[in-house]
Structure formats: structure tokens, C-alpha cells
Protein backbone atom coordinates (compact mmCIF):
# COMPACT_ATOMS: atom_id res chain seq x y z
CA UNK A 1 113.01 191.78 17.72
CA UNK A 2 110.28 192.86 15.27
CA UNK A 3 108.53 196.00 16.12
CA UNK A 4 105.63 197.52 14.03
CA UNK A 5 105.17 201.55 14.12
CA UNK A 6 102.86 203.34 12.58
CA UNK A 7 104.08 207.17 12.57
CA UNK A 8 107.11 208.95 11.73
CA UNK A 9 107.10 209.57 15.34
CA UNK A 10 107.25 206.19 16.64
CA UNK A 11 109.70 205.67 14.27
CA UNK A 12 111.24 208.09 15.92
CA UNK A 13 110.41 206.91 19.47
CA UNK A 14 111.88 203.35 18.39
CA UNK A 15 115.27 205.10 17.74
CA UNK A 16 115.25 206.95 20.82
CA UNK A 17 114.19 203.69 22.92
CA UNK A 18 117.62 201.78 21.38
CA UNK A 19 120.05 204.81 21.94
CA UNK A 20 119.68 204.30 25.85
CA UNK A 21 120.98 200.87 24.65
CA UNK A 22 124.12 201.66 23.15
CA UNK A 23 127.68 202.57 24.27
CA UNK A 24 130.89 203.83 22.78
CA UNK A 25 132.12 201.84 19.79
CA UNK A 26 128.31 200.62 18.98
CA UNK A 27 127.52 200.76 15.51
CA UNK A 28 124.19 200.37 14.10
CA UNK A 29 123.84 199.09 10.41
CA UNK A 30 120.10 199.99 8.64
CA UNK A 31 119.24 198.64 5.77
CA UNK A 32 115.69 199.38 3.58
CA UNK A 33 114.72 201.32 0.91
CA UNK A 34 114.42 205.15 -0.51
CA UNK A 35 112.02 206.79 2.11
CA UNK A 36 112.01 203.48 4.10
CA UNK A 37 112.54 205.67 7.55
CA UNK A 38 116.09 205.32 8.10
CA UNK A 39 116.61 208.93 8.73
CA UNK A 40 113.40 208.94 10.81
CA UNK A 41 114.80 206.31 13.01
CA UNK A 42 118.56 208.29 13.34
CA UNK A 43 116.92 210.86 14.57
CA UNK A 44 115.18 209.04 17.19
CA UNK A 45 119.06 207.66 18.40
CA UNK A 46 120.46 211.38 18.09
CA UNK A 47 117.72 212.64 20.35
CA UNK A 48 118.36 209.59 22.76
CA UNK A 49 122.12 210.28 22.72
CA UNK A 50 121.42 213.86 24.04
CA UNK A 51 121.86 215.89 20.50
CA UNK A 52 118.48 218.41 20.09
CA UNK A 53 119.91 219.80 16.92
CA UNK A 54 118.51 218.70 13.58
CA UNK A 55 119.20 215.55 11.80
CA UNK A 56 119.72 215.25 8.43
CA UNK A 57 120.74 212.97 5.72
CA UNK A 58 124.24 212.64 4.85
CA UNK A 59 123.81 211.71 1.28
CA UNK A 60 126.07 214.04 -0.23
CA UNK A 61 128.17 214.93 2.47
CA UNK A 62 128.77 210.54 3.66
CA UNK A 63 128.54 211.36 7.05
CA UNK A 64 127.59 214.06 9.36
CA UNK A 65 128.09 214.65 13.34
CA UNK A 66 125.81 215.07 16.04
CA UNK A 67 127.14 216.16 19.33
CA UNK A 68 124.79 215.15 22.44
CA UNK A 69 126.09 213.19 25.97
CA UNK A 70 127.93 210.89 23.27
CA UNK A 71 128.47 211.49 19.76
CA UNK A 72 126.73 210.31 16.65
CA UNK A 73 128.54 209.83 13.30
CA UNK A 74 125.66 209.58 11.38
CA UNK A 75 126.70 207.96 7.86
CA UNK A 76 125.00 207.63 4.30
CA UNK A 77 126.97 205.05 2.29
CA UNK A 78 124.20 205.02 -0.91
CA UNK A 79 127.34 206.64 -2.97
CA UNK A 80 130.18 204.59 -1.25
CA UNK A 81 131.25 201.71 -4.27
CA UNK A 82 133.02 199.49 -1.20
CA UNK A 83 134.29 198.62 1.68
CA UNK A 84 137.65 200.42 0.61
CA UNK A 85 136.15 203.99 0.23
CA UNK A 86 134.71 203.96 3.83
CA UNK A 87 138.14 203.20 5.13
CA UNK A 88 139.42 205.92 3.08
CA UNK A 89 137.20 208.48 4.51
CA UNK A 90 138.76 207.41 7.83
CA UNK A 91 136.03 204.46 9.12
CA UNK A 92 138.60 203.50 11.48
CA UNK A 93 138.93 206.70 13.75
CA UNK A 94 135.13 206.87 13.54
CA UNK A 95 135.03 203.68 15.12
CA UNK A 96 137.54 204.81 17.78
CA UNK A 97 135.92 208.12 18.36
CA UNK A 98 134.37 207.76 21.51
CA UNK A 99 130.53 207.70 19.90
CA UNK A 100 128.33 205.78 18.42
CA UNK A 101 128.19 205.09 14.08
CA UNK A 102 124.88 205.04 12.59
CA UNK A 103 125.24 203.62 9.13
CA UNK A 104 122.40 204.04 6.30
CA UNK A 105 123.00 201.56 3.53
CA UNK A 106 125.27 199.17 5.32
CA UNK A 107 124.93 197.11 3.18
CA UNK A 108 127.40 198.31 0.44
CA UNK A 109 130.67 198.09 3.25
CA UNK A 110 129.06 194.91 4.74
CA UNK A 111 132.56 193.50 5.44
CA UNK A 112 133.86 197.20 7.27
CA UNK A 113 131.23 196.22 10.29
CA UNK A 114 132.26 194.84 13.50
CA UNK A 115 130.87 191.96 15.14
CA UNK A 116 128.71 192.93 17.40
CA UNK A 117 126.54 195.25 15.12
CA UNK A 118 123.55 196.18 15.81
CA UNK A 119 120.77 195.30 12.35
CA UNK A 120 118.05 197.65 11.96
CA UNK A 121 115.86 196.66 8.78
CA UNK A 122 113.11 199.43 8.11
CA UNK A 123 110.58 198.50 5.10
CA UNK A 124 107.14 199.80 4.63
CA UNK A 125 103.77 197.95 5.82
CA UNK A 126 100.39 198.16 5.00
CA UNK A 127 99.20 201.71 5.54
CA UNK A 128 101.37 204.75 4.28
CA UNK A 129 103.20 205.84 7.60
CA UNK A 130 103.39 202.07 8.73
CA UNK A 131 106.98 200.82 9.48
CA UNK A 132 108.13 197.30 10.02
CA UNK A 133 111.33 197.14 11.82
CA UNK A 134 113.48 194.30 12.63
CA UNK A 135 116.33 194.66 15.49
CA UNK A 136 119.07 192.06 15.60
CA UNK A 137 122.46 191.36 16.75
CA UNK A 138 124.70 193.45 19.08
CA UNK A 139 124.79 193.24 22.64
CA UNK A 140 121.87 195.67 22.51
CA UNK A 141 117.63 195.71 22.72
């Protein structure tokens, strides 16, 4: 699906519209640029998964935790070399922790996602604050 937003907040509102979507054990994979909304859109699925707290990026930390009605291990991968160092930092038990994974730059530990991932691909439109955003895969939206 291909969705077209045109605020941080429906960005936002996107986000929170797939969260009611997923389960424990979904992972969603974003790719898209610096500033592209990825964070934007994590928020959205932290506030749909019941956490009120703030989101942040995990850029220097690799991954951070939200705790709502199911957990969100929000991760930043930007710094990650591999496949190999996200299975270091225990990918895994992540996977098997009873929440859902939210993973910003997926696309440098490509081969560490499962199946059924859901795609999120955020890149910029015409106007500043406009968002293109393309949903596929999973058993979700």
C-alpha cells in the first residue's frame, strides 16, 4: 500500500494506524533517508502499542525500549556494519521477547529479518512536511 501524508502528525497517525496491526514477533523494517520520518512514524507504532512516553532515536544507543500493552524494541542499525553485529547485540531474544522490533535502516542486516516482515519505505515528496510511504509484506495492513 502507498499512502501519502503530509504532516509529521500523519506520519505519526500512519504509525499508530499499523500498530493495531501487529502482534508479538512482528517486525517492521524502514528504510529512507536522514530526516526521511522514520522516527516520526515509530512513534506513531509506540503510541499504538500503548507506550505514552517519549520516543527517541536509538542512534547511539542501537536500540531502545518502549513499554506500552506490548513492547517495542525500537532499533537504529545506521552504525551496525552486518548482519553479524545485530546478532551479537542479542537480535535473537529481541525477536523472542514477547514485542514487537521496529528496525530503522534495515537495510544493513537485510538477511537477520524474518519472513513475514513488514516494509515501510518513507522518502520525501513534493512539499517540505510531505511523506510518501510504501507498506508491504507481512501478514499486516
Amino acid at each position: 500500500m502507498r499512502y501519502l501524508t503530509h504532516s509529521e502528525s500523519e506520519t505519526e497517525q500512519l504509525g499508530q494506524s499499523l500498530a493495531a496491526q501487529l502482534h508479538s514477533g512482528s517486525v517492521v523494517a524502514f528504510t529512507g533517508d536522514l530526516g526521511a520520518g522514520k522516527t516520526a512514524f515509530t512513534r506513531g507504532l509506540a503510541r499504538g502499542l500503548g507506550y505514552t512516553g517519549r520516543v527517541t532515536s536509538p542512534t547511539f544507543t542501537i536500540v531502545n525500549e518502549y513499554r506500552g500493552s506490548l513492547p517495542l524494541f525500537h532499533f537504529d542499525l545506521y552504525r551496525l556494519p552486518d548482519s553479524d553485529s545485530l546478532y551479537d547485540i542479542g537480535w535473537d531474544d529481541y525477536l523472542r521477547g514477547g514485542g514487537v522490533c521496529a528496525v530503522e535502516w534495515s537495510e544493513n542486516a537485510a538477511e537477520a529479518l524474518p519472513p513475514d516482515t513488514v516494509f515501510v519505505s518513507i522518502r520525501r515528496g513534493e512539499g517540505e512536511c510531505e511523506r510518501i510511504i510504501t507498506v508491504t509484506g507481512g501478514t499486516a495492513f
